[in-house]
PDB file of N, CA and C in Angstrom:
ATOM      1  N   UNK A   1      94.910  88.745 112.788  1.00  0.00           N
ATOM      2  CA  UNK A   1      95.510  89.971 113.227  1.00  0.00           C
ATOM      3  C   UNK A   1      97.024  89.933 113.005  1.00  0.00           C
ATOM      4  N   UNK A   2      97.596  88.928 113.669  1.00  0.00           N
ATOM      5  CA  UNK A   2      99.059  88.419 112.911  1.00  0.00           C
ATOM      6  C   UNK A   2      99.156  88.965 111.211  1.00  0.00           C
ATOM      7  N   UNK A   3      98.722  88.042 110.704  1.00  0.00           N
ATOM      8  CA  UNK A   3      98.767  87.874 109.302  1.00  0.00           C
ATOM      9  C   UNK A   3      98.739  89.811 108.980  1.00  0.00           C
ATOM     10  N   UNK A   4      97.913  90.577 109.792  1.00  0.00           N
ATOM     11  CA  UNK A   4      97.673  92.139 109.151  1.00  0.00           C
ATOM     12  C   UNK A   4      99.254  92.403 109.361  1.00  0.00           C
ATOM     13  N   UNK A   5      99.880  92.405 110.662  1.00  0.00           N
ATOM     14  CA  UNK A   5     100.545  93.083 111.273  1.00  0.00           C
ATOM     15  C   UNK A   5     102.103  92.735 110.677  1.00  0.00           C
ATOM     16  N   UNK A   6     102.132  91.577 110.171  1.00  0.00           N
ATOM     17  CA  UNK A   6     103.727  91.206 109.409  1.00  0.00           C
ATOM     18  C   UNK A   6     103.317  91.514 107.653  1.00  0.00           C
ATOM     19  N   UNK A   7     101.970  91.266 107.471  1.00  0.00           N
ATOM     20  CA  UNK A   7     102.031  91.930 105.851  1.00  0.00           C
ATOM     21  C   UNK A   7     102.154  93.512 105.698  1.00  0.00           C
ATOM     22  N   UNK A   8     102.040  94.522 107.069  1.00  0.00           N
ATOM     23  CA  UNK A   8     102.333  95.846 106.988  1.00  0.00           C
ATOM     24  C   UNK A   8     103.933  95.944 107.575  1.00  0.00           C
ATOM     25  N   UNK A   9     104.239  94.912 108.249  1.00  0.00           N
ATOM     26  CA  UNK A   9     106.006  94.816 108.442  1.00  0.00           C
ATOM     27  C   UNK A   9     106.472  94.985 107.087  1.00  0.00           C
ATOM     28  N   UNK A  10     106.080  93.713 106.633  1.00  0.00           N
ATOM     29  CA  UNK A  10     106.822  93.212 104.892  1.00  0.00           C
ATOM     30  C   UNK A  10     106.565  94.634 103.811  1.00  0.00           C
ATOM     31  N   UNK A  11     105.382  94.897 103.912  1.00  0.00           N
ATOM     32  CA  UNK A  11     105.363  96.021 102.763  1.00  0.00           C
ATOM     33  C   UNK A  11     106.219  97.263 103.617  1.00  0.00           C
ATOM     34  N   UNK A  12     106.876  97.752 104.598  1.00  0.00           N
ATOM     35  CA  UNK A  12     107.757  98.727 105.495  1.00  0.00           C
ATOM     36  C   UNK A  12     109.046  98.395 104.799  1.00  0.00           C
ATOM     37  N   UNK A  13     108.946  97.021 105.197  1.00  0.00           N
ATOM     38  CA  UNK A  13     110.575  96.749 104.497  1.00  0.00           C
ATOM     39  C   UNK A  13     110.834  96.755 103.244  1.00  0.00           C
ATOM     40  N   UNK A  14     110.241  96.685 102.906  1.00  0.00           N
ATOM     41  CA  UNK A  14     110.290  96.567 101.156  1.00  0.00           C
ATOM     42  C   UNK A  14     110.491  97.771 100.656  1.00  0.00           C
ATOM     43  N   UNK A  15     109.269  98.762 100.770  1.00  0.00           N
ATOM     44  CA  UNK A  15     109.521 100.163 100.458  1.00  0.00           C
ATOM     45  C   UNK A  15     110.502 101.098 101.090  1.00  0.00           C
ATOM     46  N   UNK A  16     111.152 100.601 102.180  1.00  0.00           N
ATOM     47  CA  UNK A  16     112.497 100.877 102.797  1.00  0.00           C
ATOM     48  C   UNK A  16     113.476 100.903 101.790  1.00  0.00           C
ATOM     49  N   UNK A  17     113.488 100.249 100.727  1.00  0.00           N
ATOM     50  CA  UNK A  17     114.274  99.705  99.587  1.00  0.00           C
ATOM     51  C   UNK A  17     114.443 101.283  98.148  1.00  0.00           C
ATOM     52  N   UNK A  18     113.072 101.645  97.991  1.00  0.00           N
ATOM     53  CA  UNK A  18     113.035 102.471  97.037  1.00  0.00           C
ATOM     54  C   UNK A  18     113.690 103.850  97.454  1.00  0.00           C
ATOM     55  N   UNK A  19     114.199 103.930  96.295  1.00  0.00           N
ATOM     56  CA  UNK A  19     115.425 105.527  96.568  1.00  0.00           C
ATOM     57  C   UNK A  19     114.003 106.785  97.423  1.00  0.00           C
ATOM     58  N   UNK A  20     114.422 107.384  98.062  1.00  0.00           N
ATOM     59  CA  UNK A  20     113.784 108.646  98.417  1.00  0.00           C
ATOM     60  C   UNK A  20     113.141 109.765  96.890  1.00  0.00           C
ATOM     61  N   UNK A  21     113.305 109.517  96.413  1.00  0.00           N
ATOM     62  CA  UNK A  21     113.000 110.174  95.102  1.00  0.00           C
ATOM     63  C   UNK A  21     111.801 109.980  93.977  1.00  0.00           C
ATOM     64  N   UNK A  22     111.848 107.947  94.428  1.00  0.00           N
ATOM     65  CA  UNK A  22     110.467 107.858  93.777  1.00  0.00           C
ATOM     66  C   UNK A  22     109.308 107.989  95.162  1.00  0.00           C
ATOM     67  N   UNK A  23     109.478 108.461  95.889  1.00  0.00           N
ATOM     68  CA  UNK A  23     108.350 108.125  97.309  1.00  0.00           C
ATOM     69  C   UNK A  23     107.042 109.300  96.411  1.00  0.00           C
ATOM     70  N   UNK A  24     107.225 110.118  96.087  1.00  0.00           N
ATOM     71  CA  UNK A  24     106.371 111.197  95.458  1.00  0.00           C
ATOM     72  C   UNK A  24     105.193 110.391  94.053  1.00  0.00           C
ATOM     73  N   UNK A  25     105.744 109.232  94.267  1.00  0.00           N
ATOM     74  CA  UNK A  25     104.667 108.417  92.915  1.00  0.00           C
ATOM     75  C   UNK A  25     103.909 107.441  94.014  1.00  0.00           C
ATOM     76  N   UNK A  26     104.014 107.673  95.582  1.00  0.00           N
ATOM     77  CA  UNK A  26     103.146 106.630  96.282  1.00  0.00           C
ATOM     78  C   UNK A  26     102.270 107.638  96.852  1.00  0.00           C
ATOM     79  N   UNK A  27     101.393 106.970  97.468  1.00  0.00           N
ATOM     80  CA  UNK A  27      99.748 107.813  97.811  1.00  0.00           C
ATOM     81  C   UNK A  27      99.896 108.172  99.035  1.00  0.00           C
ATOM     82  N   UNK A  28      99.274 109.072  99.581  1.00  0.00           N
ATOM     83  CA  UNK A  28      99.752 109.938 100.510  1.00  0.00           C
ATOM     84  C   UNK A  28      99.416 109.051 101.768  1.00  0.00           C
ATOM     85  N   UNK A  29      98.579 107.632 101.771  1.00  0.00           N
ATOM     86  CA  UNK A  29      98.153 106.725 102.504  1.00  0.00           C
ATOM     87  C   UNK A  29      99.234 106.033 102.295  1.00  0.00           C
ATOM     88  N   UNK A  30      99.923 105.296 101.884  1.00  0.00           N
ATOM     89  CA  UNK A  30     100.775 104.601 102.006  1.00  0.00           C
ATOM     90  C   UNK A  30     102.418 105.301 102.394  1.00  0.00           C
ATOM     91  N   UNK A  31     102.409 106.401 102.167  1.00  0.00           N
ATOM     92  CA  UNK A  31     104.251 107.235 102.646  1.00  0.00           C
ATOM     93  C   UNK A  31     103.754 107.400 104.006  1.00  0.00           C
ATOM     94  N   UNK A  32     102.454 107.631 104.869  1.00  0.00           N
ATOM     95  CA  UNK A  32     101.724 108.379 106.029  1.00  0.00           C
ATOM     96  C   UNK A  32     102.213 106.740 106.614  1.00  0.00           C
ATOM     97  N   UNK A  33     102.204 105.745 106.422  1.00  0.00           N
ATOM     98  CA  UNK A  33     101.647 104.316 107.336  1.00  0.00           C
ATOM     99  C   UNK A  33     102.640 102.983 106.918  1.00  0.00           C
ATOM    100  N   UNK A  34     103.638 103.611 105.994  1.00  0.00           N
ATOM    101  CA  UNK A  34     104.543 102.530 105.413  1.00  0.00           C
ATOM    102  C   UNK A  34     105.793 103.168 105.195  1.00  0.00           C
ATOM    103  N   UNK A  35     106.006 104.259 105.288  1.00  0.00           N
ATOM    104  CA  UNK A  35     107.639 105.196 104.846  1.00  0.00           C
ATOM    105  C   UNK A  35     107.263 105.737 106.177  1.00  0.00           C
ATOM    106  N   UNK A  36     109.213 106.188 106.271  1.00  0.00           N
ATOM    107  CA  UNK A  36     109.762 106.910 107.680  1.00  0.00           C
ATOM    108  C   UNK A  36     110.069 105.930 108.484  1.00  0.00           C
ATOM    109  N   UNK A  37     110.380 106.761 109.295  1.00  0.00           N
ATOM    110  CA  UNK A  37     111.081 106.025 110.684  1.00  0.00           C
ATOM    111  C   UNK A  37     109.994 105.923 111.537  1.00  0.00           C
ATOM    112  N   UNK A  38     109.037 106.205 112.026  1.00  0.00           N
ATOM    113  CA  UNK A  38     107.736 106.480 112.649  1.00  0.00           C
ATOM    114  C   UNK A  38     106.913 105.189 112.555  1.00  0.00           C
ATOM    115  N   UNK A  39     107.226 105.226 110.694  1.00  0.00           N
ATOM    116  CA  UNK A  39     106.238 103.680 110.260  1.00  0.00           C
ATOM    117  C   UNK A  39     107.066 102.837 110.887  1.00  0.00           C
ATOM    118  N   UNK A  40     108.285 103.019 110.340  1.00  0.00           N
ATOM    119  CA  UNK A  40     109.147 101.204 110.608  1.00  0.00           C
ATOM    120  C   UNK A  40     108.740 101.440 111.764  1.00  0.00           C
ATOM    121  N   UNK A  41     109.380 101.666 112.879  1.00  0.00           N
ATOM    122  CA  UNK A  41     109.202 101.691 114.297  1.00  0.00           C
ATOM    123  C   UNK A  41     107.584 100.981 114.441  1.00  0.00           C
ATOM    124  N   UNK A  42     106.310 101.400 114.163  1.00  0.00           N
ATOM    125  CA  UNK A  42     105.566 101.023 114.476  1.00  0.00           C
ATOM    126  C   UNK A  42     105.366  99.722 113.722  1.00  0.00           C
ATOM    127  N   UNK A  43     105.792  99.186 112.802  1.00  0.00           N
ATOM    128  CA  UNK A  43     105.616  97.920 111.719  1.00  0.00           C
ATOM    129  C   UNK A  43     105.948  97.091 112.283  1.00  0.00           C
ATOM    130  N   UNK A  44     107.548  97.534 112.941  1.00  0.00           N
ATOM    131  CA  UNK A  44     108.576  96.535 113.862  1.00  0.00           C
ATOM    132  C   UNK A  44     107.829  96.347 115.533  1.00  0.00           C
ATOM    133  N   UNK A  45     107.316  96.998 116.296  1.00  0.00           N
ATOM    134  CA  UNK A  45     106.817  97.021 117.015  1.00  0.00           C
ATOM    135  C   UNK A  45     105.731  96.207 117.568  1.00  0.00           C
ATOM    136  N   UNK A  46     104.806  96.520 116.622  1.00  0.00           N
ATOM    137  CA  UNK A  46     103.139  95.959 116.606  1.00  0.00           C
ATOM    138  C   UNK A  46     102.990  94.508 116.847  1.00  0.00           C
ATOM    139  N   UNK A  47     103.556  93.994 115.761  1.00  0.00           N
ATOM    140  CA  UNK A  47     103.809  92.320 115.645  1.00  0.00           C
ATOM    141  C   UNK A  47     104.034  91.862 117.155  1.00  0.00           C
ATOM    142  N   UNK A  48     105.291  92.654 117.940  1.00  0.00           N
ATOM    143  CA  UNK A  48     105.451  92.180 118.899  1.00  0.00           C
ATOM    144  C   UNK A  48     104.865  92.215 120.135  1.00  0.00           C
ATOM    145  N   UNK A  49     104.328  93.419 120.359  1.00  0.00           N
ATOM    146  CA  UNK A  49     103.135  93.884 120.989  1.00  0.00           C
ATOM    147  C   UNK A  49     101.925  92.975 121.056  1.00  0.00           C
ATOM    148  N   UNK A  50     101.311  92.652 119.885  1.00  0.00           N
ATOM    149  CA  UNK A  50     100.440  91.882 120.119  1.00  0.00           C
ATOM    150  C   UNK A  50     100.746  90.506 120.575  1.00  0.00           C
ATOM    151  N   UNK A  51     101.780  90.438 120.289  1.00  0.00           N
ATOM    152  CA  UNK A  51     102.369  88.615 120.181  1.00  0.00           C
ATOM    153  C   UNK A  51     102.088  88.616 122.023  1.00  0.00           C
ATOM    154  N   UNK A  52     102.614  89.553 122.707  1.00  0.00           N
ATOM    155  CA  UNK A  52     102.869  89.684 124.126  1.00  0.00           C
ATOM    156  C   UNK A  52     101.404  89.526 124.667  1.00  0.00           C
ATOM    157  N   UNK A  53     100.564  90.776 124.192  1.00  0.00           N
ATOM    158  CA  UNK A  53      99.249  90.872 124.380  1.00  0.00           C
ATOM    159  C   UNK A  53      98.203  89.517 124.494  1.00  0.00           C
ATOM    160  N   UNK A  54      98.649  88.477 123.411  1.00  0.00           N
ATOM    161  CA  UNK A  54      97.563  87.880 123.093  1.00  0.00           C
ATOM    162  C   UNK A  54      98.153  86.316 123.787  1.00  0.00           C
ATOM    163  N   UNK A  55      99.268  86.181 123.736  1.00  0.00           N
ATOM    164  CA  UNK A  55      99.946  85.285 125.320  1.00  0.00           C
ATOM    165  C   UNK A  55      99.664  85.390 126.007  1.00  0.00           C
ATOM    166  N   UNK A  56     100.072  86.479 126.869  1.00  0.00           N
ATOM    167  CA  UNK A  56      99.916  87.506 128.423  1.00  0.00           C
ATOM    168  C   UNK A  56      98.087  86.646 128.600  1.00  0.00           C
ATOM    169  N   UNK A  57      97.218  86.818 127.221  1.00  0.00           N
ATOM    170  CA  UNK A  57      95.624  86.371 127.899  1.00  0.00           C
ATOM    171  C   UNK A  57      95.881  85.367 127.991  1.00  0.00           C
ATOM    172  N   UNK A  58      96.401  83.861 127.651  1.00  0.00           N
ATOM    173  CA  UNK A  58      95.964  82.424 127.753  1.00  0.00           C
ATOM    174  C   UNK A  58      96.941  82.290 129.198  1.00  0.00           C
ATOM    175  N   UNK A  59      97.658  83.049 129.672  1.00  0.00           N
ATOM    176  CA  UNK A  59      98.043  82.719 130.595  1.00  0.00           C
ATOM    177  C   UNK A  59      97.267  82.600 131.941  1.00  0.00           C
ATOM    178  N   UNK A  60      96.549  83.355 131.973  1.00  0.00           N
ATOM    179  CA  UNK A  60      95.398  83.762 133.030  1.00  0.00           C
ATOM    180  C   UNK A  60      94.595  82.389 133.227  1.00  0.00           C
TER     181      UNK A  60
END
């Protein structure tokens, strides 16, 4: 689950990189879940979320 959640970080950041101009040659699945501020936010997020989540259980 890790491994999903920093390889959809890494591909956020990356395409963070390409000018606004070529975004119209990516698939409407990947600008929806990897471009914007919406994605990063959730790319940057998730990783940490779970990291908390899945601690928070072995503590019990």
């Amino acid at each position: 689950m890790f491994s999903l959640l920093h390889v959809g970080l890494l591909i956020s950041i990356t395409l963070s990189f390409i000018p606004e101009e070529h975004y119209g040659q990516l698939s409407s699945f990947t600008r929806d879940w990897f471009v914007g501020a919406q994605a990063e936010f959730f790319w940057v997020i998730a990783p940490i979320a779970a990291l908390a989540l899945v601690s928070g259980e072995k503590d019990k």
